[in-house]
Protein backbone atom coordinates (compact mmCIF):
# COMPACT_ATOMS: atom_id res chain seq x y z
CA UNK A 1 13.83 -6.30 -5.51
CA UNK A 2 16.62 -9.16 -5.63
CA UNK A 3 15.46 -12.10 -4.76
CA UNK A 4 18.02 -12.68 -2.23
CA UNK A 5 17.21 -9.30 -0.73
CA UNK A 6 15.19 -10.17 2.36
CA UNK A 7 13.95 -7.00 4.26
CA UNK A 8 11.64 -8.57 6.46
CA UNK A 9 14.17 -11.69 7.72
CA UNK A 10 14.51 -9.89 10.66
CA UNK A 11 10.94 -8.31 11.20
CA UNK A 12 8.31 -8.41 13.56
CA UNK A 13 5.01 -8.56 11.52
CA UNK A 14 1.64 -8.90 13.15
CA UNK A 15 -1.91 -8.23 12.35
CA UNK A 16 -3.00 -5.36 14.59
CA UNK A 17 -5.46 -2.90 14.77
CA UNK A 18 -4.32 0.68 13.72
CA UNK A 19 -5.95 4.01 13.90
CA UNK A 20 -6.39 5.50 10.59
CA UNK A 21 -5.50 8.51 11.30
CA UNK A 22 -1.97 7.20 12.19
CA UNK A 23 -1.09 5.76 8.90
CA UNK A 24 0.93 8.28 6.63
CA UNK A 25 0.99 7.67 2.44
CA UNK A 26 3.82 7.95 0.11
CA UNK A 27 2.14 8.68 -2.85
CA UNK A 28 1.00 11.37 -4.09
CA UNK A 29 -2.38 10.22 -6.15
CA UNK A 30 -5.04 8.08 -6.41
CA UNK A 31 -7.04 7.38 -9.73
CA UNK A 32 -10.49 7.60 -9.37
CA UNK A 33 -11.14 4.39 -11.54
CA UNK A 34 -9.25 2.42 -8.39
CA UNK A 35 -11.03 4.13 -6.01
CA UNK A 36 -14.40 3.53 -7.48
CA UNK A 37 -13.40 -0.23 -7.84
CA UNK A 38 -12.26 -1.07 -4.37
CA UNK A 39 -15.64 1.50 -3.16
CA UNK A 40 -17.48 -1.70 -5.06
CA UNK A 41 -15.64 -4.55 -3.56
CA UNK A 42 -16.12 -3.03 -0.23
CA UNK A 43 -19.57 -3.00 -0.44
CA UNK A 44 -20.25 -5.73 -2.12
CA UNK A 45 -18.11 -7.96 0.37
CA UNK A 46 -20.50 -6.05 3.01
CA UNK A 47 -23.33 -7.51 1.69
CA UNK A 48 -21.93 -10.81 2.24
CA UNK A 49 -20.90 -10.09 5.81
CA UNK A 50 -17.37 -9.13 5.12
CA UNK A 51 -15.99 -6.13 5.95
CA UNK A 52 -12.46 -5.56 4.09
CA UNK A 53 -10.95 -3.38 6.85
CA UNK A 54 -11.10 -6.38 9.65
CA UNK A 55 -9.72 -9.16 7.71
CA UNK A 56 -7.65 -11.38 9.75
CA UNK A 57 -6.30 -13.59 6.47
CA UNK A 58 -6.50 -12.90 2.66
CA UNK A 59 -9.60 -12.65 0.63
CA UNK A 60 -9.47 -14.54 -3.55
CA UNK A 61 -12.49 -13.04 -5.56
CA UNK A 62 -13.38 -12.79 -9.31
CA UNK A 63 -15.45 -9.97 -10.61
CA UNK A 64 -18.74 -10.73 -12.85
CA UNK A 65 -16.53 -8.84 -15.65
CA UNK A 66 -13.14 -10.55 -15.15
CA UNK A 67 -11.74 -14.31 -15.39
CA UNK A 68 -8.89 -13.14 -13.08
CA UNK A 69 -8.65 -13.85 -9.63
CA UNK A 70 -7.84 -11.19 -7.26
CA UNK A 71 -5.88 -11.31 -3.88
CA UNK A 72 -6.82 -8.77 -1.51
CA UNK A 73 -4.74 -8.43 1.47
CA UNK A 74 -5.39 -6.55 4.84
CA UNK A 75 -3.62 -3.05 4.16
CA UNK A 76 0.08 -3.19 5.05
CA UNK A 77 1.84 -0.93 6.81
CA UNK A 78 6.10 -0.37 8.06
CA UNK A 79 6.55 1.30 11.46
CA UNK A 80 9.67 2.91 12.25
CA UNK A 81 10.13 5.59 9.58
CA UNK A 82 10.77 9.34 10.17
CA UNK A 83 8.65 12.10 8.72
CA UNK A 84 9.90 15.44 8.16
CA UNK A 85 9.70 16.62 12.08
CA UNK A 86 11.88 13.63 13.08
CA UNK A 87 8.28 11.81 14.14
CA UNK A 88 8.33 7.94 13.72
CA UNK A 89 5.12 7.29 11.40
CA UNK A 90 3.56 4.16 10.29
CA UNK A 91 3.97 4.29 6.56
CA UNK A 92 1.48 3.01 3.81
CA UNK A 93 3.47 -0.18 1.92
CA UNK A 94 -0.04 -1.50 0.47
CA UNK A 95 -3.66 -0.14 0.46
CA UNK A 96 -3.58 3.21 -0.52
CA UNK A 97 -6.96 2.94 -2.00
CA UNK A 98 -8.46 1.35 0.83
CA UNK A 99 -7.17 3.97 3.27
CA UNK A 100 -8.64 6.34 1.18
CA UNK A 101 -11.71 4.89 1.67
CA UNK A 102 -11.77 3.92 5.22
CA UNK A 103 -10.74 7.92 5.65
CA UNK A 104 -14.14 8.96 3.76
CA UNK A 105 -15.88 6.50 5.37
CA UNK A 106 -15.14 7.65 8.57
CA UNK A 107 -13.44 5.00 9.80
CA UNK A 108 -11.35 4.98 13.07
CA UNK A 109 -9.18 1.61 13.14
CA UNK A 110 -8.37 -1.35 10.63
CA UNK A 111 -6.90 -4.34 11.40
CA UNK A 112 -3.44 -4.02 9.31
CA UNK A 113 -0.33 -5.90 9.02
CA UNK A 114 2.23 -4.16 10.98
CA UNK A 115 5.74 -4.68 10.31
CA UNK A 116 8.40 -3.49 12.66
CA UNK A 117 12.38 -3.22 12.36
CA UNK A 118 12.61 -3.76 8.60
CA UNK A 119 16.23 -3.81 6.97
CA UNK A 120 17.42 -0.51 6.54
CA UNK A 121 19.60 -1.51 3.67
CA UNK A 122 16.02 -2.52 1.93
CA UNK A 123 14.16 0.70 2.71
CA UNK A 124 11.02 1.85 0.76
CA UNK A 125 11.54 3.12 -2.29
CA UNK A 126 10.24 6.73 -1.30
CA UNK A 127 9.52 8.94 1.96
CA UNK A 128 6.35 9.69 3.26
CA UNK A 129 4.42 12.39 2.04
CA UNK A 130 5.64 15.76 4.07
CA UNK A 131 1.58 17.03 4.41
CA UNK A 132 0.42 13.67 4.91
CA UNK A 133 -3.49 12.82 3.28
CA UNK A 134 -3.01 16.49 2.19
CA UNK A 135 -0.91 15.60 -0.90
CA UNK A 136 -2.42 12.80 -2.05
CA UNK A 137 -4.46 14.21 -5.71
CA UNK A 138 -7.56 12.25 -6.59
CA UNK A 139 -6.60 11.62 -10.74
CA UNK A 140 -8.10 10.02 -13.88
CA UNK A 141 -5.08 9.28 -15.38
CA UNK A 142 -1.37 8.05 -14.03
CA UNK A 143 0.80 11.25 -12.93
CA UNK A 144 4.93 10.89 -14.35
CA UNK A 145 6.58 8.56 -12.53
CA UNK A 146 8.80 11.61 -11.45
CA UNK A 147 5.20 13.68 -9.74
CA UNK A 148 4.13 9.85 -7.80
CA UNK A 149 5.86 9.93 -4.85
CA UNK A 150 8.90 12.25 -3.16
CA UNK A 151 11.34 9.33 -4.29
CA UNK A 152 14.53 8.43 -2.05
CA UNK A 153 16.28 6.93 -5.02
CA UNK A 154 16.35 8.06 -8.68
CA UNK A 155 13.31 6.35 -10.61
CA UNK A 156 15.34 3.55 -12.11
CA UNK A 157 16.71 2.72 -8.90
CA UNK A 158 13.47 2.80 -6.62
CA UNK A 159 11.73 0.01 -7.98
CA UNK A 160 14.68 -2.40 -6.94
CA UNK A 161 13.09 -1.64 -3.13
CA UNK A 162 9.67 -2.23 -4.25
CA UNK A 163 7.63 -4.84 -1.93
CA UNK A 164 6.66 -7.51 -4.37
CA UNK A 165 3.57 -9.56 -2.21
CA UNK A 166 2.96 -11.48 -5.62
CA UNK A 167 5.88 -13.65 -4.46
CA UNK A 168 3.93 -14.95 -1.56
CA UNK A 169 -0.04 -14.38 -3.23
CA UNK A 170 -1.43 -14.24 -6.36
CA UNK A 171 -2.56 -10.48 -8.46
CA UNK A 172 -1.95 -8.88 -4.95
CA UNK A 173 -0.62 -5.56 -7.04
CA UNK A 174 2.65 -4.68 -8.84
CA UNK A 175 4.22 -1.26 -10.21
CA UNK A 176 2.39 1.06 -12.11
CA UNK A 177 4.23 1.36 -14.77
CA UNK A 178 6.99 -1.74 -15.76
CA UNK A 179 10.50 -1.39 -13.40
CA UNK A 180 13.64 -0.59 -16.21
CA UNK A 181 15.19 -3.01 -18.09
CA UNK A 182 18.61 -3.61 -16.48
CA UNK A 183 21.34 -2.93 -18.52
């Protein structure tokens, strides 16, 4: 995104808690590698008292096999956007894996960062998935960018809407694959 393009100047973003079941995804896949991954932070952070799905700030940890250090945010979510039916959803901006997991887990509500009347000239770069948790594939390797997500704007376009958090916290998560050089 621009960095004079500011979708959230006018926003109202709190931390609330969310029913799971309420949150729709965008994407169409998951790889199982990530999901294994943020399985073991979750309980790992358990065992220290933590639990990853009531986090009321930001969380920095380094892995035993990594020098990196990780941000991991509550799971971010936009309000306001219609599905298919004309129903206002809550869609999934960031924690795809962790709603994947809170939904195996059986979890009812998260605590979530909830943003409400975003810019509509900013919206997210694709629409929510038309059968909900139903589309998203478990996969062991990234699908074509094309097969990701129902996109709103051609490919090389959609990642100029993408919600960069890195500008605000450090390894929070970026693009799977690298946005187009402009020409």
């Amino acid at each position: 995104m621009h960095s004079d393009a500011k979708p959230y100047a006018d926003a109202t973003i709190e931390l609330a808690r969310i029913r799971v079941k309420d949150v729709h995804p965008c994407q169409f896949y998951a790889l199982y590698q990530t999901l294994d991954r943020i399985k073991d932070i979750y309980h790992a952070f358990n065992k220290l008292g933590i639990d990853i799905f009531d986090l009321e700030g930001y969380l920095t940890y380094r892995t035993r096999n990594e020098s990196v250090l990780h941000t991991l945010l509550p799971v971010i979510i936009e309000d306001e956007y219609k599905d298919n039916t004309g129903t206002v959803v809550s869609l999934l901006v960031d924690g795809l894996n962790r709603m994947c997991l809170a939904r195996r887990i059986h979890r009812r509500k998260i605590l979530a960062v909830r943003i409400k009347h975003v810019n509509r000239v900013y919206p997210l770069p694709a629409f929510p998935n038309e059968h909900g948790w139903s589309d998203v594939r478990q996969m062991e390797v990234l699908p074509d960018p094309q097969d990701k997500r129902r996109w709103r704007f051609p490919i090389g376009e959609a990642y100029n809407y993408y919600r960069d958090f890195n500008s605000a916290f450090g390894n929070v998560g970026q693009p799977r694959e690298k946005k187009p050089e402009k020409e």
